[in-house]
C-alpha atoms as a PDB file:
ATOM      1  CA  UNK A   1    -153.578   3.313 -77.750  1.00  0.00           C
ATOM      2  CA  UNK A   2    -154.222  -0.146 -76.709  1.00  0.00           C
ATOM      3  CA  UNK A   3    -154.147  -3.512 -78.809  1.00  0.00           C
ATOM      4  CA  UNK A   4    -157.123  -4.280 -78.861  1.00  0.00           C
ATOM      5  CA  UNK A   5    -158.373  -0.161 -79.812  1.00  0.00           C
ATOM      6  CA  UNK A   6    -155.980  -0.424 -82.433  1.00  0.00           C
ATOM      7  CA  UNK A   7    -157.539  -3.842 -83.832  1.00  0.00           C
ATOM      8  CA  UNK A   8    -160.802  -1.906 -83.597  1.00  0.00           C
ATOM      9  CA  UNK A   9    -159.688   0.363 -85.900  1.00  0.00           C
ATOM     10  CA  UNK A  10    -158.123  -1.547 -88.290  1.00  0.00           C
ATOM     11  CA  UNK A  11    -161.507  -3.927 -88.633  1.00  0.00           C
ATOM     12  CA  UNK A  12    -163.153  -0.781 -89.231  1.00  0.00           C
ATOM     13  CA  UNK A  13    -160.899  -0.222 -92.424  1.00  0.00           C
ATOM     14  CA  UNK A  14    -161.317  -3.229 -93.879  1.00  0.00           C
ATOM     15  CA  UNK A  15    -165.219  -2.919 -93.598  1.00  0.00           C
ATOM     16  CA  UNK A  16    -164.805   0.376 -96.012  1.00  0.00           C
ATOM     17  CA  UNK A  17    -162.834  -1.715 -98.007  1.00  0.00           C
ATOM     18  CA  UNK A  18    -163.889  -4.873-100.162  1.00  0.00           C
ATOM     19  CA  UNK A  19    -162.064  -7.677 -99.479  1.00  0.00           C
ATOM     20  CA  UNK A  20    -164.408  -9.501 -97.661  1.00  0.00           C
ATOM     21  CA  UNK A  21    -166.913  -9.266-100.764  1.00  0.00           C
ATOM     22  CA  UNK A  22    -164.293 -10.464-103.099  1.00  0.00           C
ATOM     23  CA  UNK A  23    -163.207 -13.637-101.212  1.00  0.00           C
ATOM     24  CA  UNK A  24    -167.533 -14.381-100.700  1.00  0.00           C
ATOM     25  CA  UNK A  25    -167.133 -14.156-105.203  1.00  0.00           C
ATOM     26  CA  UNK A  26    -163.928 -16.584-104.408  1.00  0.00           C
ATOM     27  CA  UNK A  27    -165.650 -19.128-102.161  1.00  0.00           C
ATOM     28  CA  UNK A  28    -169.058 -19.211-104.480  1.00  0.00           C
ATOM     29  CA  UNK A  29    -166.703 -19.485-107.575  1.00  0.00           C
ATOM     30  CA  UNK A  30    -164.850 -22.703-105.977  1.00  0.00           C
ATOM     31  CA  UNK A  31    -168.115 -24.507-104.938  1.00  0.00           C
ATOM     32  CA  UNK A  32    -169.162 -24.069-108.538  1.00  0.00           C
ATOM     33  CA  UNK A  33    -167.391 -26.405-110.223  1.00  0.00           C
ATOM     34  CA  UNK A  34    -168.535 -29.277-107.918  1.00  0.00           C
ATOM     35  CA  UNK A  35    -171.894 -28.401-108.751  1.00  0.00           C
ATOM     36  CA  UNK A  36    -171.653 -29.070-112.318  1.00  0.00           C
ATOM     37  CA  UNK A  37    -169.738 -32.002-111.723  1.00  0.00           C
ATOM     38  CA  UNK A  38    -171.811 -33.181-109.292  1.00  0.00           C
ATOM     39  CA  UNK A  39    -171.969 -36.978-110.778  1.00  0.00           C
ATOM     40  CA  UNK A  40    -168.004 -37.227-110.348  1.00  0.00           C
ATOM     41  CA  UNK A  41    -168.537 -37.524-106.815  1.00  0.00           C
ATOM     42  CA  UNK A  42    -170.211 -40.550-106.950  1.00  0.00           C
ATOM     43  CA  UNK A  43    -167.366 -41.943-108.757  1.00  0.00           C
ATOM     44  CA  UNK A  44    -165.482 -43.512-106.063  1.00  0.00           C
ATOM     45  CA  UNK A  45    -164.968 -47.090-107.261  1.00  0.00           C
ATOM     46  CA  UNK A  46    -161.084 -46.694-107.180  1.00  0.00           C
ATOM     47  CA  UNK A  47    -160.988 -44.612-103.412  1.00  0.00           C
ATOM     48  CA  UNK A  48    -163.191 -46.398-101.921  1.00  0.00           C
ATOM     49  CA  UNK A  49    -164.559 -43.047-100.581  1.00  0.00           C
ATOM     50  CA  UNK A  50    -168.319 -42.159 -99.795  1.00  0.00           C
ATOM     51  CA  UNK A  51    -169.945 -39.559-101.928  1.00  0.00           C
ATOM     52  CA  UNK A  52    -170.693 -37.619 -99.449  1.00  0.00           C
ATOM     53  CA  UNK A  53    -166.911 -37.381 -98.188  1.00  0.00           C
ATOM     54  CA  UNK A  54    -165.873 -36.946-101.961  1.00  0.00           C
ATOM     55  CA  UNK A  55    -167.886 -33.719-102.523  1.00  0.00           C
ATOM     56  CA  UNK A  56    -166.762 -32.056 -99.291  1.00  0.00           C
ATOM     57  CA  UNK A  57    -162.965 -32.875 -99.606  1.00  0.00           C
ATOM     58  CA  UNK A  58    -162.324 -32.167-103.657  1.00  0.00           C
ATOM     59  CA  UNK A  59    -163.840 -28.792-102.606  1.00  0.00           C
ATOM     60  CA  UNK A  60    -161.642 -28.549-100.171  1.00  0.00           C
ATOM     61  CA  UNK A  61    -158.446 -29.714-101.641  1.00  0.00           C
ATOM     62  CA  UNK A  62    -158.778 -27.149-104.483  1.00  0.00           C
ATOM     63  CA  UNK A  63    -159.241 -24.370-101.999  1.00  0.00           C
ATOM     64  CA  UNK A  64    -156.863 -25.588 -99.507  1.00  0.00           C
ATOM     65  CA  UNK A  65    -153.525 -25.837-102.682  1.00  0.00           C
ATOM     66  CA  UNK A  66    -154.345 -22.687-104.653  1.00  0.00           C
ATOM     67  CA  UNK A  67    -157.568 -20.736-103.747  1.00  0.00           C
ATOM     68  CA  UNK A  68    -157.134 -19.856-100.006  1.00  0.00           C
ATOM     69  CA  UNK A  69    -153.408 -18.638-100.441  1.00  0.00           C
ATOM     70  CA  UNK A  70    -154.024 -16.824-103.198  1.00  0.00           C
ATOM     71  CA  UNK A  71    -157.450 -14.887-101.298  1.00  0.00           C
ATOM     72  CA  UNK A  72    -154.938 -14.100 -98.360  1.00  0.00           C
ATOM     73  CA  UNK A  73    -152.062 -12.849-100.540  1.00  0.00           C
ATOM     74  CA  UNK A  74    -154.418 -10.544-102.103  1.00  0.00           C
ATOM     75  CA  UNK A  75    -156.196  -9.552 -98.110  1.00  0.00           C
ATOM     76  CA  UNK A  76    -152.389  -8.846 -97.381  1.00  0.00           C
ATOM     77  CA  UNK A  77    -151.644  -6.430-100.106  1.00  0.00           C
ATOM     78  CA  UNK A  78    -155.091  -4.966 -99.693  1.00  0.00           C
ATOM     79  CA  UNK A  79    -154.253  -4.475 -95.806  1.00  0.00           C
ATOM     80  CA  UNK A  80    -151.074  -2.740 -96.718  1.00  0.00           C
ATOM     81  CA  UNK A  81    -152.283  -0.814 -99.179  1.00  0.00           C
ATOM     82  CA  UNK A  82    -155.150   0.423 -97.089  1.00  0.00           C
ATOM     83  CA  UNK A  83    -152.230   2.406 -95.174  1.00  0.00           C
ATOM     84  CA  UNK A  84    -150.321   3.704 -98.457  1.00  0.00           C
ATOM     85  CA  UNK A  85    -153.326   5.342 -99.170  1.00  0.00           C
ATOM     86  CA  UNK A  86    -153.313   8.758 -98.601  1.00  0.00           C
ATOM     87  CA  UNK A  87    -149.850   8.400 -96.898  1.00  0.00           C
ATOM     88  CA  UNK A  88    -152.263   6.926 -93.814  1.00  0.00           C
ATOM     89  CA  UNK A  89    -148.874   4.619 -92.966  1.00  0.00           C
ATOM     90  CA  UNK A  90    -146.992   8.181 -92.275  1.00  0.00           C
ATOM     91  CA  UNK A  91    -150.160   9.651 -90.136  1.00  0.00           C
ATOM     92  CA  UNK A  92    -150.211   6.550 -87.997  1.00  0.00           C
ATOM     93  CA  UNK A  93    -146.895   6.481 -86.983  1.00  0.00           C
ATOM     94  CA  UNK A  94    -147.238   9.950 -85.865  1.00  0.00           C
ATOM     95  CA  UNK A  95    -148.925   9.539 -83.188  1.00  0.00           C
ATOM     96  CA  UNK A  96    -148.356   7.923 -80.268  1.00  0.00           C
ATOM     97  CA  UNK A  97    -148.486   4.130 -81.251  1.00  0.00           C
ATOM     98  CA  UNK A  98    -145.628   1.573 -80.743  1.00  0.00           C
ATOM     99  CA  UNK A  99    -145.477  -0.104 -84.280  1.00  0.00           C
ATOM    100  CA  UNK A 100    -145.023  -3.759 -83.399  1.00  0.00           C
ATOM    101  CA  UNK A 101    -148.587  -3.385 -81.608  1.00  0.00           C
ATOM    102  CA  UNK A 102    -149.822  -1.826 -84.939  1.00  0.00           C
ATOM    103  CA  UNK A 103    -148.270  -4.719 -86.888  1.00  0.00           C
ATOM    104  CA  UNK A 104    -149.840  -7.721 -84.476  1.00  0.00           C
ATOM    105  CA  UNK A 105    -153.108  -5.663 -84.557  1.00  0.00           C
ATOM    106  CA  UNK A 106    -152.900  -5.903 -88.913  1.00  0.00           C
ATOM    107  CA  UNK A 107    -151.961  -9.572 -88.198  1.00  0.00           C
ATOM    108  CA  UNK A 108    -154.957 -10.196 -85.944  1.00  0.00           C
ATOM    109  CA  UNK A 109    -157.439  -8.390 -89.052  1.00  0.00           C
ATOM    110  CA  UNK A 110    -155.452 -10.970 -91.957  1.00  0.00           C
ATOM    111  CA  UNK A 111    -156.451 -14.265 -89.121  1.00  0.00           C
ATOM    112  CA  UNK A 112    -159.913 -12.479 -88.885  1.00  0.00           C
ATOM    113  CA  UNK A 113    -160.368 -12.113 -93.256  1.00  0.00           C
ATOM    114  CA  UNK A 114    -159.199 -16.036 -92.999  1.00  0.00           C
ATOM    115  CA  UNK A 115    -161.596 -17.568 -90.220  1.00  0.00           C
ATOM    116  CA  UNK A 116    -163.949 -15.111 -92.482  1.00  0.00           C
ATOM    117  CA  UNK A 117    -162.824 -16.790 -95.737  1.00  0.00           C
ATOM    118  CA  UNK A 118    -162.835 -20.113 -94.497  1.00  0.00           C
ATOM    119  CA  UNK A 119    -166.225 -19.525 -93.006  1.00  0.00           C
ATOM    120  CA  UNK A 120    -167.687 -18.376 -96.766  1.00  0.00           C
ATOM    121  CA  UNK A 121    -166.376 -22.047 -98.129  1.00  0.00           C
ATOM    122  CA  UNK A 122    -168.591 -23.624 -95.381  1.00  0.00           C
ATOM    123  CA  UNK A 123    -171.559 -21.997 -95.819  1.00  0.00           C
ATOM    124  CA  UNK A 124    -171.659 -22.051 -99.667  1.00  0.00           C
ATOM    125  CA  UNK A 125    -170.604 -25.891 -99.084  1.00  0.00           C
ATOM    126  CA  UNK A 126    -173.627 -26.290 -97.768  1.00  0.00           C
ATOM    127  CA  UNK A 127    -175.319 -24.372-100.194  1.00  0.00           C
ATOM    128  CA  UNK A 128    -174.143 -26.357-102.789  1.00  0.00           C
ATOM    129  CA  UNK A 129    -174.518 -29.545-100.907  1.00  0.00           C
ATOM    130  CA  UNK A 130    -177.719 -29.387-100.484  1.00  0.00           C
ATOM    131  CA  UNK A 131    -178.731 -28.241-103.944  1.00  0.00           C
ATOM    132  CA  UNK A 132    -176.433 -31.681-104.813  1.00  0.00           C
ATOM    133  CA  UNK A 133    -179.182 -33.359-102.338  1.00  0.00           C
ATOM    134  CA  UNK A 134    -182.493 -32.307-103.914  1.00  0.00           C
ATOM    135  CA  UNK A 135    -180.964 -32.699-107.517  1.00  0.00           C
ATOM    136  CA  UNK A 136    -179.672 -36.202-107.152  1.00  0.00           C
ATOM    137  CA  UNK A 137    -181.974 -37.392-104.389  1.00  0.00           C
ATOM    138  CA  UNK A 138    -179.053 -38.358-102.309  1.00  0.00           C
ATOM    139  CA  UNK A 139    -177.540 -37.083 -99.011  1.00  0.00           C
ATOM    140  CA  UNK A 140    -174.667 -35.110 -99.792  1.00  0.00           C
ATOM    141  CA  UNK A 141    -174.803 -33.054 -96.509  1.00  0.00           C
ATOM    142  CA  UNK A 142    -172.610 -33.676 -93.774  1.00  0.00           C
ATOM    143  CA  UNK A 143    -172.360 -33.090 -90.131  1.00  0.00           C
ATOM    144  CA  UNK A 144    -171.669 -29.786 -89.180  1.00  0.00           C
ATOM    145  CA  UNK A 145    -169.390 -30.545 -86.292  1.00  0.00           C
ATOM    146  CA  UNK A 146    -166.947 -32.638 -88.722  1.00  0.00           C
ATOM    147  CA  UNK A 147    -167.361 -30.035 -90.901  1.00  0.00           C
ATOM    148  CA  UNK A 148    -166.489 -27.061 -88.599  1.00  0.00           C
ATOM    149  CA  UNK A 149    -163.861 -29.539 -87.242  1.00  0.00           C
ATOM    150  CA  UNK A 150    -162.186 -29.245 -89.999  1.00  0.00           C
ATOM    151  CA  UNK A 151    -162.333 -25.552 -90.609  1.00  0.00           C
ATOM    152  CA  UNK A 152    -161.501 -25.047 -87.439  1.00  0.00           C
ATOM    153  CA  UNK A 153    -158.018 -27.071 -87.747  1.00  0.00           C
ATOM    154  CA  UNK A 154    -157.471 -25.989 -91.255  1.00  0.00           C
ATOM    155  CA  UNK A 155    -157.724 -22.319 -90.238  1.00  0.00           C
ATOM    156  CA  UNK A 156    -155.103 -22.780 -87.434  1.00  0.00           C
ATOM    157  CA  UNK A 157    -152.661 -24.867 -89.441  1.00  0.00           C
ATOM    158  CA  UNK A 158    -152.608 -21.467 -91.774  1.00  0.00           C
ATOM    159  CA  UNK A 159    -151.203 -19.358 -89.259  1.00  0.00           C
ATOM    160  CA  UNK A 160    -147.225 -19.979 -90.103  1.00  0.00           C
ATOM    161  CA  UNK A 161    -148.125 -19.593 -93.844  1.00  0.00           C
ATOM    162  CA  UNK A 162    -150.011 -16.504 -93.039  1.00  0.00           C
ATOM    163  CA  UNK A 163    -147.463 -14.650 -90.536  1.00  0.00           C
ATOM    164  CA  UNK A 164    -144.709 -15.907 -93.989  1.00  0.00           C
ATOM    165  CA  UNK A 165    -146.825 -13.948 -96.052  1.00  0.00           C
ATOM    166  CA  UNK A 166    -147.010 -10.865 -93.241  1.00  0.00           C
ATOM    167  CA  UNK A 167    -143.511 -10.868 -93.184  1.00  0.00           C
ATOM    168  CA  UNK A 168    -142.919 -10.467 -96.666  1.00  0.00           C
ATOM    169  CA  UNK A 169    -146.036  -7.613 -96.961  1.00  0.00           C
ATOM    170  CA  UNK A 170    -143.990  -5.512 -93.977  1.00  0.00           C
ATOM    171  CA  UNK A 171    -140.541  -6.234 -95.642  1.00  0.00           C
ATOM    172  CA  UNK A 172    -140.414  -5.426 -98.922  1.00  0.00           C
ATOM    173  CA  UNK A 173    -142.019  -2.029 -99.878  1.00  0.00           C
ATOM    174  CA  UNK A 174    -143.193  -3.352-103.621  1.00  0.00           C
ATOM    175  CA  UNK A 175    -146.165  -5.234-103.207  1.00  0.00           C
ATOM    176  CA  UNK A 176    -146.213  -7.076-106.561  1.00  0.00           C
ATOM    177  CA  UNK A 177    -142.993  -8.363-105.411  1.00  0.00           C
ATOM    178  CA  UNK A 178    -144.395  -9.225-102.233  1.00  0.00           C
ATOM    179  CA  UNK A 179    -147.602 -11.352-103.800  1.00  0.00           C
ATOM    180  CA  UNK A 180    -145.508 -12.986-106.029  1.00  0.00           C
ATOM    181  CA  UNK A 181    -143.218 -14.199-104.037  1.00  0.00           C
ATOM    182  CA  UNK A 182    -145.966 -15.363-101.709  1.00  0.00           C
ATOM    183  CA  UNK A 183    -147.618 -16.730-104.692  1.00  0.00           C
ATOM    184  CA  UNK A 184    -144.671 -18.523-106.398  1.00  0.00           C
ATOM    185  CA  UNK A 185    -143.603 -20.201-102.472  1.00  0.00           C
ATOM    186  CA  UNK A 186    -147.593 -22.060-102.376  1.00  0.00           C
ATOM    187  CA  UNK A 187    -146.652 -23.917-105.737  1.00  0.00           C
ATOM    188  CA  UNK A 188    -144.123 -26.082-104.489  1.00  0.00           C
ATOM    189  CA  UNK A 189    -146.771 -27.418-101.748  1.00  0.00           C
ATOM    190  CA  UNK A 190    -148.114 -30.473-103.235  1.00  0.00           C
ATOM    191  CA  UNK A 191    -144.261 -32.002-103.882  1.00  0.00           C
ATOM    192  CA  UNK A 192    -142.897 -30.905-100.576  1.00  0.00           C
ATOM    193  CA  UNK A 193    -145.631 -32.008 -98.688  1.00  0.00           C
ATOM    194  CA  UNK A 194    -145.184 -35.798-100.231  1.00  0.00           C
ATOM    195  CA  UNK A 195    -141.563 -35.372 -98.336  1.00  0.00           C
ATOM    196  CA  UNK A 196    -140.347 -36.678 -95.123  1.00  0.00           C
ATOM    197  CA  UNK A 197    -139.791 -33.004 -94.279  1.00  0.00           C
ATOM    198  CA  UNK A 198    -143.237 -31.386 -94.780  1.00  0.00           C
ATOM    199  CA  UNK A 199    -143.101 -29.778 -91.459  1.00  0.00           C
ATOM    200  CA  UNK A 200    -140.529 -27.298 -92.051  1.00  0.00           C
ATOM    201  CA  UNK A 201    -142.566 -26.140 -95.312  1.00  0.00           C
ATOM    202  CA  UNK A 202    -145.631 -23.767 -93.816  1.00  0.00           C
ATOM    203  CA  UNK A 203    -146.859 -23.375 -97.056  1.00  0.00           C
ATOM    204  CA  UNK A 204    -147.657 -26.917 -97.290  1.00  0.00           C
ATOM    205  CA  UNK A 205    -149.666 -27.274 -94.005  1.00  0.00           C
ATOM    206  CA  UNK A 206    -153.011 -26.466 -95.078  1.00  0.00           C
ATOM    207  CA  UNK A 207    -153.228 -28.732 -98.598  1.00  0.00           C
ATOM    208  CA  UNK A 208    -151.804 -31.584 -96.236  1.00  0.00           C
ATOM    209  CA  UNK A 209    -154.074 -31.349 -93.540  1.00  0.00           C
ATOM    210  CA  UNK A 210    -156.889 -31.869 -95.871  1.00  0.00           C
ATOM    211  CA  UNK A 211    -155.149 -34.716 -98.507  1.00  0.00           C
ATOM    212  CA  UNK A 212    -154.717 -36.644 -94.712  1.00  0.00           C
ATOM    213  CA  UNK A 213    -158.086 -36.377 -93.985  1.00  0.00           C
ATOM    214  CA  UNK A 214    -158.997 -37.696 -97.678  1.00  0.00           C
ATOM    215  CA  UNK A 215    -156.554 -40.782 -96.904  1.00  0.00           C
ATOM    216  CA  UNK A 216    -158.650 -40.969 -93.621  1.00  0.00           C
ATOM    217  CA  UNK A 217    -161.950 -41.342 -95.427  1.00  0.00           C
ATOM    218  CA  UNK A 218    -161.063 -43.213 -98.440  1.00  0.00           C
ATOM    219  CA  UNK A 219    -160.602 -46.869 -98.271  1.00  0.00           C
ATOM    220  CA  UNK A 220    -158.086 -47.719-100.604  1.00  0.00           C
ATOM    221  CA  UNK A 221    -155.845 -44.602-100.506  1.00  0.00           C
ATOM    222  CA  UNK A 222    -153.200 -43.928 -98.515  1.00  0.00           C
ATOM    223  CA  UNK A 223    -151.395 -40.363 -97.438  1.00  0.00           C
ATOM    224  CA  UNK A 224    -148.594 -39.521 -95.363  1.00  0.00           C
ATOM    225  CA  UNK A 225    -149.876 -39.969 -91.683  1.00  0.00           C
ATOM    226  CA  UNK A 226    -150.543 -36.675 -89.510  1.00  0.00           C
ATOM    227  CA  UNK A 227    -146.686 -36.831 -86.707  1.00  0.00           C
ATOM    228  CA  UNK A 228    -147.818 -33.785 -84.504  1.00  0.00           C
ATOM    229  CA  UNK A 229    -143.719 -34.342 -82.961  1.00  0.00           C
ATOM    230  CA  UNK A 230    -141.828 -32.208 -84.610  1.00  0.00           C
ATOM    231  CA  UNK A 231    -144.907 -30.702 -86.801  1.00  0.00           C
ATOM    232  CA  UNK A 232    -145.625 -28.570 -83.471  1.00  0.00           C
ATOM    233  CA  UNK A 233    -142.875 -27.339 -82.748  1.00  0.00           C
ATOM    234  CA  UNK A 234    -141.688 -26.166 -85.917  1.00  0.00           C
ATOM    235  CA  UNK A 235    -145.344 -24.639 -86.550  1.00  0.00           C
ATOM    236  CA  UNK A 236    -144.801 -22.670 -83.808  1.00  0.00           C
ATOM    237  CA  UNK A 237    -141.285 -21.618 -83.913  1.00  0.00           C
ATOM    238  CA  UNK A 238    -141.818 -20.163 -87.618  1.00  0.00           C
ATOM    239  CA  UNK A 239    -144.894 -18.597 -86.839  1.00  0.00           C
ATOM    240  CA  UNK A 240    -142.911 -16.821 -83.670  1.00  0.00           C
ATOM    241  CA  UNK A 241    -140.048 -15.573 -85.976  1.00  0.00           C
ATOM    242  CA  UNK A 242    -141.842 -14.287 -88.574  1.00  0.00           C
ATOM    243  CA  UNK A 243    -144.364 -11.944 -86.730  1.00  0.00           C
ATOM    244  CA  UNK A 244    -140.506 -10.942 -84.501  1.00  0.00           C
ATOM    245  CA  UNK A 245    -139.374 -10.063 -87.285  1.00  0.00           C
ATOM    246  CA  UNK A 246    -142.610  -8.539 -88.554  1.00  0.00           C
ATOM    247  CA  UNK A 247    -142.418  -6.292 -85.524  1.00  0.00           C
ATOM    248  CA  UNK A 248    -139.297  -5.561 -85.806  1.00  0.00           C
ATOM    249  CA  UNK A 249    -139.274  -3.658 -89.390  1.00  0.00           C
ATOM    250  CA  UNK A 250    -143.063  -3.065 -89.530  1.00  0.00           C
ATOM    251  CA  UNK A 251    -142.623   1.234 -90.453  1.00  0.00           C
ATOM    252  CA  UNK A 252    -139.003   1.368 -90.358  1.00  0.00           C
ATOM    253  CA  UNK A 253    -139.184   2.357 -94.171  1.00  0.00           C
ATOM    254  CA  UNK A 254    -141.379   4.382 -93.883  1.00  0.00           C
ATOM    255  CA  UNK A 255    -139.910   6.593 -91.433  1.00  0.00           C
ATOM    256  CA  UNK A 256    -137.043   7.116 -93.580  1.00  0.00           C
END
């Protein structure tokens, strides 16, 4: 069975299941709070930021720290338990299948749930943005390309963190343990990433990417700079390891 059949039939799992309808809850359950506290955004004496900007990137920053890890610890566990199910782990590993291509292929479904997630917290952004518009009579909508820009680098940037969380779904066989962990590594984020070592910190990577591009927008506030040397590098190298090592275990408990 090839990859890309077997990332066919994992997609079709996932559309029996109903994760994508809980993280479209998540993402209209974020963008709410903005709405009723729409006048804070115009508030931006001390950052020097435009209201505009402000709406878009406090949404942002609470779904980049907490909201978006959480959804994809809870897509992970939901992936894995999809197999468990019915002993369909067991079945699949009976046939013919090498099992790091099944792994990559579950990989490739948790990036797809995140471009998907990420995707919901655009479009209700502009949902609520443009209910923000008509109620205040001012233009709270912005460009879609800097919008999508951002997505776009804040859903790569999640990879390491994701393949972390991967790693620990495939290792450890209890998946409370599993979420938790995952869980309990996001909350250091917002001190590590204040560090001179942020970069070897995945968790980190998506809540900085976004408090930089605040610091770019608002006047009189200043964040860490954006040093893509060694950032890169080490992005890479963890993501690498962990989905090796993902491959590498992915059914061997289950075969015993």
């Amino acid at each position: 069975m090839s990859f890309f059949h077997l990332i066919q039939v994992e997609h079709k799992k996932i559309r029996r299941s109903r994760i994508l309808l809980l993280l479209l809850i998540a993402a209209i359950v974020l963008w709410l709070p903005a709405i009723f506290n729409i006048d804070l955004s115009f508030d931006t004496r001390a950052t020097g930021i435009a209201p505009e900007d402000n709406f878009f990137i406090q949404g942002f920053l609470g779904f980049s720290w907490f909201l978006f890890p959480a959804g994809m610890v809870v897509a992970t566990v939901l992936i894995r338990q999809l197999e468990r199910g019915n002993k369909g782990i067991l079945k699949m590993l009976a046939l013919p299948i090498n099992p790091a291509l099944l792994s990559l292929a579950k990989f490739a479904v948790l990036l797809f749930i995140a471009a998907i997630f990420i995707l919901f917290a655009v479009i209700i952004y502009y949902v609520a943005a443009g209910y923000g518009t008509m109620v205040n009579d001012y233009h709270l909508l912005l460009s879609p390309t800097f919008v999508f820009k951002v997505a776009a680098v804040f859903f790569l940037v999640s990879i390491p963190m994701l393949s972390f969380f991967w790693l620990l779904s495939v290792c450890m066989q209890t998946m409370i343990f599993s979420a938790g962990i995952s869980l309990v590594s996001v909350i250091p984020s917002i001190l590590i990433m204040n560090s001179d070592y942020w970069f070897i910190y995945p968790m980190c990577y998506p809540f900085f990417v976004v408090t930089a591009k605040y610091g770019q927008l608002a006047a009189h506030l200043s964040t860490t700079p954006i040093s893509y040397l060694p950032w890169i590098p080490v992005a890479v190298g963890f993501a690498v390891i962990c989905l090796a090592f993902s491959c590498l275990f992915f059914g061997k408990a289950e075969r015993r």
